[in-house]
C-alpha atoms as a PDB file:
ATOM      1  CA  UNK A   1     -60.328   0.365   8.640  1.00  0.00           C
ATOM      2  CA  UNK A   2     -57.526  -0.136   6.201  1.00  0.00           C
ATOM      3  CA  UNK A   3     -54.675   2.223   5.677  1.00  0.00           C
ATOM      4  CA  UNK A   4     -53.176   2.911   2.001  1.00  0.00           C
ATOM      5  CA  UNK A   5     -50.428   0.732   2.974  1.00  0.00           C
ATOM      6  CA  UNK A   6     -52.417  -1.871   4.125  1.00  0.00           C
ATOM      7  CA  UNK A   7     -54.531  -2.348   1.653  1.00  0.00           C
ATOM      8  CA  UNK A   8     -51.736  -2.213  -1.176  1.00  0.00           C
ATOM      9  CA  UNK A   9     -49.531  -5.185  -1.810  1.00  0.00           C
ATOM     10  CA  UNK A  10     -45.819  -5.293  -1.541  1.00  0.00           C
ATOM     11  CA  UNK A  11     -43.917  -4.747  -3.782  1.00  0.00           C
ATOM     12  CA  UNK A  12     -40.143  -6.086  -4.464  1.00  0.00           C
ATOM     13  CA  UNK A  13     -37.932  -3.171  -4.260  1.00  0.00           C
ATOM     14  CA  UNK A  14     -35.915  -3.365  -7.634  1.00  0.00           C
ATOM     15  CA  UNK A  15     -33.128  -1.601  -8.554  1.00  0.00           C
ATOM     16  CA  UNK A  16     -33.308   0.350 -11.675  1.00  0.00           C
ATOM     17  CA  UNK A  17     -30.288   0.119 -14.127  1.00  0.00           C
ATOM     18  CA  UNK A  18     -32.049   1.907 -16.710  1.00  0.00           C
ATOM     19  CA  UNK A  19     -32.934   5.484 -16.383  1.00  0.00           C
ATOM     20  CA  UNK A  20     -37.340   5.781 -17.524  1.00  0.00           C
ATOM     21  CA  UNK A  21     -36.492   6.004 -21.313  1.00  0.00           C
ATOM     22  CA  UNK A  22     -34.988   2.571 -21.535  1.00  0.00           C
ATOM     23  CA  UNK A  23     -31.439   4.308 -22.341  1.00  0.00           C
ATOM     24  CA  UNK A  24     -28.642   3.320 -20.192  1.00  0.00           C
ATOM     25  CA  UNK A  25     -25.933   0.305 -19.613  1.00  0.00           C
ATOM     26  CA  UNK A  26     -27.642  -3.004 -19.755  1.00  0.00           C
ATOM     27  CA  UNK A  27     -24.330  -4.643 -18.206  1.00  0.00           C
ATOM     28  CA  UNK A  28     -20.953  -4.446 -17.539  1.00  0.00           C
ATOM     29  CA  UNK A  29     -18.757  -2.462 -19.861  1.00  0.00           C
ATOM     30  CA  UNK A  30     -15.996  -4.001 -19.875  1.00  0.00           C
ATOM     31  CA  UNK A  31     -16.017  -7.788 -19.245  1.00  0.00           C
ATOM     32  CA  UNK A  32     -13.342  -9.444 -16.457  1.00  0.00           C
ATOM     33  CA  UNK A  33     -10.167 -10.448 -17.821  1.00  0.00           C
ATOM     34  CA  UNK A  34      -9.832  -7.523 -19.795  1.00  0.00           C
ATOM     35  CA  UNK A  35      -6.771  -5.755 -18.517  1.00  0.00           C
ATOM     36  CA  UNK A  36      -9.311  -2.568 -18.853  1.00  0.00           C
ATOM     37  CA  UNK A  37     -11.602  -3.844 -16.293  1.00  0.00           C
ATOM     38  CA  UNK A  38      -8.408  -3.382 -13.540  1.00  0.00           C
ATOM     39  CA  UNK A  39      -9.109  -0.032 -11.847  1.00  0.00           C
ATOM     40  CA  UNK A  40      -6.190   2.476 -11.936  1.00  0.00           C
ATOM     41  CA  UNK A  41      -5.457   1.283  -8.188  1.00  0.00           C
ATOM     42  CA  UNK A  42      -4.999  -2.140  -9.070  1.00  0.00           C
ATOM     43  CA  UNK A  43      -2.953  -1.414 -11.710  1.00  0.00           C
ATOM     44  CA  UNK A  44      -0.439   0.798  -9.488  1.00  0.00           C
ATOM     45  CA  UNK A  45      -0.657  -1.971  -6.647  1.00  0.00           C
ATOM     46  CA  UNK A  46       1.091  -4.298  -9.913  1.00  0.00           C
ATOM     47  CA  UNK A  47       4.026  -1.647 -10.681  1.00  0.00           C
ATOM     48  CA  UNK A  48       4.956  -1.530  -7.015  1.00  0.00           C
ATOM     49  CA  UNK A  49       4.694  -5.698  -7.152  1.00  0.00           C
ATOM     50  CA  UNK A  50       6.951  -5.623 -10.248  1.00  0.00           C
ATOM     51  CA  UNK A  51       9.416  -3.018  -8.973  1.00  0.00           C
ATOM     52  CA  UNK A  52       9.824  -4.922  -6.140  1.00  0.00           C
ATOM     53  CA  UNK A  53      10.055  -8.432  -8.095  1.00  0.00           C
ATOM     54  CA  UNK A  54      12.741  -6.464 -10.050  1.00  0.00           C
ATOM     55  CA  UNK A  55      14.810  -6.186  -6.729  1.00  0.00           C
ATOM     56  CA  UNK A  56      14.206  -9.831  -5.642  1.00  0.00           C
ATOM     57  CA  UNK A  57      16.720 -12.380  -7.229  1.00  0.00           C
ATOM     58  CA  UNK A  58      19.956 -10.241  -5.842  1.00  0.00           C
ATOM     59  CA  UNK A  59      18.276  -8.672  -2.224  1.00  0.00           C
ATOM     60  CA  UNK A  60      16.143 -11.763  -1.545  1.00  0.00           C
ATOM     61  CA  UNK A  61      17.448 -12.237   1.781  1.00  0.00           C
ATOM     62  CA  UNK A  62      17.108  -8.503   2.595  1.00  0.00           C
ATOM     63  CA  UNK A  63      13.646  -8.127   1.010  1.00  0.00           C
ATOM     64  CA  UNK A  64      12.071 -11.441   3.180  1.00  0.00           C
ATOM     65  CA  UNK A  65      11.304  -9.310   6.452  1.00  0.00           C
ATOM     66  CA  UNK A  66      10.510  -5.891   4.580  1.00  0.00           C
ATOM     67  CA  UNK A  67       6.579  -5.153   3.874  1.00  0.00           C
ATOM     68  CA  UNK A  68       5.327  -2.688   0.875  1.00  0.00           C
ATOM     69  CA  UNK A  69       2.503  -0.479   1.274  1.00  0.00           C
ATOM     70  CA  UNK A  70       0.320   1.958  -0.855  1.00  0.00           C
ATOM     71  CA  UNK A  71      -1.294   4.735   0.727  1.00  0.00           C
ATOM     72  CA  UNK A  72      -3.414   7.611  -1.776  1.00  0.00           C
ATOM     73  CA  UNK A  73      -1.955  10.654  -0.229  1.00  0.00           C
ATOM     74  CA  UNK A  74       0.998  11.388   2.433  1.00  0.00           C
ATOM     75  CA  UNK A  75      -0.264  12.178   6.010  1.00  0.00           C
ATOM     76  CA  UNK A  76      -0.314  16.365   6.404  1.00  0.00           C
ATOM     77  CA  UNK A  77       1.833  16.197   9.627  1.00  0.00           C
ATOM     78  CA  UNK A  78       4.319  14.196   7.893  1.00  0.00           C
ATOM     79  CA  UNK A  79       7.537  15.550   8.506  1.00  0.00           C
ATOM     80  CA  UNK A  80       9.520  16.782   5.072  1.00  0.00           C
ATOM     81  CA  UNK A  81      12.644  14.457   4.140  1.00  0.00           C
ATOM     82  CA  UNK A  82      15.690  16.298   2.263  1.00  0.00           C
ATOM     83  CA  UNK A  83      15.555  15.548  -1.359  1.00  0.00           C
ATOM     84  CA  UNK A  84      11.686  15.052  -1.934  1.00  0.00           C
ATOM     85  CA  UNK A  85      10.510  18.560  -1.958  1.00  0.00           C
ATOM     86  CA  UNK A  86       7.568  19.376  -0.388  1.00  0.00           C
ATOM     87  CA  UNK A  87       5.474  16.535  -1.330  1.00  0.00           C
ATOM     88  CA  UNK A  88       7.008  13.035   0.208  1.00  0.00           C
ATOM     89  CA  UNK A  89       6.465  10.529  -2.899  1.00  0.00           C
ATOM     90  CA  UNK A  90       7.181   7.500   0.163  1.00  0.00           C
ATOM     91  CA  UNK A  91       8.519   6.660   3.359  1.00  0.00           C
ATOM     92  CA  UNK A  92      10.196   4.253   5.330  1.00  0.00           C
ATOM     93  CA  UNK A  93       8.859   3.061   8.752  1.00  0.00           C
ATOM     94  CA  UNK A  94      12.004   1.494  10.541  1.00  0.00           C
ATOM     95  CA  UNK A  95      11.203  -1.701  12.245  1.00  0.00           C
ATOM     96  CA  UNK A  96      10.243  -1.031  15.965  1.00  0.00           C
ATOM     97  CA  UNK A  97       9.596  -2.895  19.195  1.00  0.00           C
ATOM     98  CA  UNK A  98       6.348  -3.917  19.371  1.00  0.00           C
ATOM     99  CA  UNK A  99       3.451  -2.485  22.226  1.00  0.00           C
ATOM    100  CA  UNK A 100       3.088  -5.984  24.680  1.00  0.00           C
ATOM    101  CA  UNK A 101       0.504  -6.436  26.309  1.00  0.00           C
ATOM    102  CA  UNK A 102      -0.031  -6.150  29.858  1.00  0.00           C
ATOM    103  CA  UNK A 103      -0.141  -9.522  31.772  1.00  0.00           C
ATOM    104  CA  UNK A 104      -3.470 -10.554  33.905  1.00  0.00           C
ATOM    105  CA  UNK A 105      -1.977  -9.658  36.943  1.00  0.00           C
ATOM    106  CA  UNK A 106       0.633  -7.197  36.495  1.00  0.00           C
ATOM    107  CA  UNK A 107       2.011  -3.893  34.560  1.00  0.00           C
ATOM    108  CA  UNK A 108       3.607  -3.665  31.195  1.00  0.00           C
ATOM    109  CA  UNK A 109       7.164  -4.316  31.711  1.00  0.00           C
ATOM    110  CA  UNK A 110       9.840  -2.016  31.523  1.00  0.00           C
ATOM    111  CA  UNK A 111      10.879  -0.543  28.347  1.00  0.00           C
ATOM    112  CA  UNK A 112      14.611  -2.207  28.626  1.00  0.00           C
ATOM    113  CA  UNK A 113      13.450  -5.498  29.647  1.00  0.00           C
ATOM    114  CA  UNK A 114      14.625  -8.085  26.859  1.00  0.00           C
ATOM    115  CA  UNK A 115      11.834  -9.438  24.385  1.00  0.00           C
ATOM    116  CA  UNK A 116       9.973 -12.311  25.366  1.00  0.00           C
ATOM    117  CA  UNK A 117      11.024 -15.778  23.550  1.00  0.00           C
ATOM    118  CA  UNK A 118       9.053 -17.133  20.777  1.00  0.00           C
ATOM    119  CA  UNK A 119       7.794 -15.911  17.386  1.00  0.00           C
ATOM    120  CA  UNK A 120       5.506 -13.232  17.758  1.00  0.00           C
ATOM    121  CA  UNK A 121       5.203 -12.131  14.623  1.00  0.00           C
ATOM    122  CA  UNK A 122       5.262 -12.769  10.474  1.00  0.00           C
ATOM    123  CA  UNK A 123       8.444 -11.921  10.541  1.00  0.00           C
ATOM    124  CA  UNK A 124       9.562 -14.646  13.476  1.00  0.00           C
ATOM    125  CA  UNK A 125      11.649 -11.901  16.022  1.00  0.00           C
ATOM    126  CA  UNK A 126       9.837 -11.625  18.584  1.00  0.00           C
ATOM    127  CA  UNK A 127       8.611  -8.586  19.720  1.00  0.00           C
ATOM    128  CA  UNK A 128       9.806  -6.326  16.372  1.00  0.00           C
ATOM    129  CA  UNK A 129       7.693  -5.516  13.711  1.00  0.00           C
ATOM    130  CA  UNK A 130       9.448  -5.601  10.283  1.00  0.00           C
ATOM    131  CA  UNK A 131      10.226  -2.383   8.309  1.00  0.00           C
ATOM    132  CA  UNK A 132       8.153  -0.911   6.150  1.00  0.00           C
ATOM    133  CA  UNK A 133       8.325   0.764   2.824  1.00  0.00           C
ATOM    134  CA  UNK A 134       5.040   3.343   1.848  1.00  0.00           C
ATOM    135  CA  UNK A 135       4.809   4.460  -1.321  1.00  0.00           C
ATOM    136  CA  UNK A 136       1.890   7.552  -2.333  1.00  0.00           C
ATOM    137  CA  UNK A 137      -0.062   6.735  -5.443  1.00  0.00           C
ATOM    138  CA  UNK A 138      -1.606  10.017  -5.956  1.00  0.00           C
ATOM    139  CA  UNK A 139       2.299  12.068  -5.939  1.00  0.00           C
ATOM    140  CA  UNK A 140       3.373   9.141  -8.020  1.00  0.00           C
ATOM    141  CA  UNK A 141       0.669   9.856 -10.724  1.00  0.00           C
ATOM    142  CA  UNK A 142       0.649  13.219 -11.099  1.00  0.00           C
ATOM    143  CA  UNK A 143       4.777  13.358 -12.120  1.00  0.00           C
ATOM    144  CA  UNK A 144       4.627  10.354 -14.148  1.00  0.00           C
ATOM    145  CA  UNK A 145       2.936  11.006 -18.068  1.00  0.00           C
ATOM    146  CA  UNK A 146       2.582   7.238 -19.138  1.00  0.00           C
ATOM    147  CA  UNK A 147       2.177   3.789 -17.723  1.00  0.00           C
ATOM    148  CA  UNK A 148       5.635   3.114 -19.057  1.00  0.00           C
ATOM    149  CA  UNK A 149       6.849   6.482 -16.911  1.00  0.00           C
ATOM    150  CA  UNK A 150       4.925   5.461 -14.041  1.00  0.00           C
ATOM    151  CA  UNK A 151       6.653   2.138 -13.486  1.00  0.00           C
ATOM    152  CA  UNK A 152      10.243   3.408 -13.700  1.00  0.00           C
ATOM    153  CA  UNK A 153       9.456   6.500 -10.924  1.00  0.00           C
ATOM    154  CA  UNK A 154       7.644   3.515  -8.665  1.00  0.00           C
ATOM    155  CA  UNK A 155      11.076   1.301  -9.220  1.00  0.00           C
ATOM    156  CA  UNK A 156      13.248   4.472  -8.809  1.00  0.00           C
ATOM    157  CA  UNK A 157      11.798   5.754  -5.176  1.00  0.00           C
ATOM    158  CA  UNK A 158      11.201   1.814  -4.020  1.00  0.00           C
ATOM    159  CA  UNK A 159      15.019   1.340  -5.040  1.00  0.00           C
ATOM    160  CA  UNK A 160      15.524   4.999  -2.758  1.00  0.00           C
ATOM    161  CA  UNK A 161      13.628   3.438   0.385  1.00  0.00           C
ATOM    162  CA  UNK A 162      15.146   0.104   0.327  1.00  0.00           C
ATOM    163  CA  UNK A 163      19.021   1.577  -0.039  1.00  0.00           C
ATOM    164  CA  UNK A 164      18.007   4.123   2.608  1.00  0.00           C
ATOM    165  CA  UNK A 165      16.901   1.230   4.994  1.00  0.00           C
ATOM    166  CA  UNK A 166      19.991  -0.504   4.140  1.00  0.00           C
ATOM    167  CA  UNK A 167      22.127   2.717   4.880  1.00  0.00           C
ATOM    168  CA  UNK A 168      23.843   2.536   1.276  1.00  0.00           C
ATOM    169  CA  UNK A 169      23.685   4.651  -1.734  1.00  0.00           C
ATOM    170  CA  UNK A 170      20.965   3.345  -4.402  1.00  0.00           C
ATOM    171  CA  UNK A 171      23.267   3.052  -7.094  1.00  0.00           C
ATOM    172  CA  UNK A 172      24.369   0.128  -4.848  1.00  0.00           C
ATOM    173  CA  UNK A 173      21.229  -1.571  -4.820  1.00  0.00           C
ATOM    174  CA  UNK A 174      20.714  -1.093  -8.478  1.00  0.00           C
ATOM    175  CA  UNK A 175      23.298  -0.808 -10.616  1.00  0.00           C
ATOM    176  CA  UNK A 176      21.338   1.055 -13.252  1.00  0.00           C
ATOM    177  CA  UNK A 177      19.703   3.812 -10.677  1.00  0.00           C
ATOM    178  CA  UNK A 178      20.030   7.124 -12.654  1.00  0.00           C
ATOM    179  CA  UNK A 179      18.973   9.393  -9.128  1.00  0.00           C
ATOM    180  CA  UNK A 180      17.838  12.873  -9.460  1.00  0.00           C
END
């Protein structure tokens, strides 16, 4: 005795880029290399790139052990810094001793014991992990109106991080820094 799926042969699965009238996208829109093709994200992951490229030739040295980050939205428990209203448009994770691990036949060690020798990390210090600089896409998007706009609020708050980590004023690190 044969069952109905038995007795019927298989079939390939196909996926169906066409909807049943034959209407529909028969490829890509937009081909690669098209600066269109780049999805908005992409494109925002460049401005921070460039703002940060535009700080390079005079805070090279500073800017070697400092990472960049893009995140959509701010955390909700993030706590509320003085001069960003109520939604945080980045923030700056100080560098901070890293978690060792415990050793095979003892405890972690104390939390004053000095780090251990050797390069640990990316950055080389052993047992620190380098600053870090987060900047929100979705804040950042909503207050700019043009790609042009965009850019110069990405360079402005990345200029406000990187003189707050430093502990001097931004007008400091660029000469040209309007503020708020």
């Amino acid at each position: 005795m044969q069952t109905a799926e038995e007795g019927r042969p298989e079939r390939a699965a196909r996926i169906r880029r066409r909807d049943r009238h034959g209407r529909g996208l028969r490829g890509p829109l937009v081909p690669q290399g098209v600066p269109l093709h780049r999805t908005r994200a992409e494109r925002f992951d460049d401005l921070v790139l460039q703002a940060v490229a535009r700080l390079e030739p005079q805070w090279e040295a500073h800017l070697s052990g400092v990472e960049f980050a893009v995140e959509e939205i701010p955390p909700p428990d993030l706590p509320a810094i003085e001069g960003q209203g109520p939604v945080p448009l980045s923030r700056l994770d100080p560098g901070s001793p890293r978690a060792r691990a415990a050793e095979p036949g003892g405890d972690l060690p104390p939390p004053d014991a000095p780090a251990t020798s050797g390069p640990d990390g990316p950055d080389g210090e052993a047992g620190q992990d380098p600053p870090r600089i987060v900047v929100y896409r979705r804040p950042l998007m909503a207050r700019a109106d043009g790609e042009d706009e965009l850019g110069e609020l990405i360079f402005e708050v990345v200029v406000e991080e990187f003189a707050r980590m430093l502990g001097i004023d931004p007008s400091d690190v660029d000469p040209g820094y309007a503020g708020d």
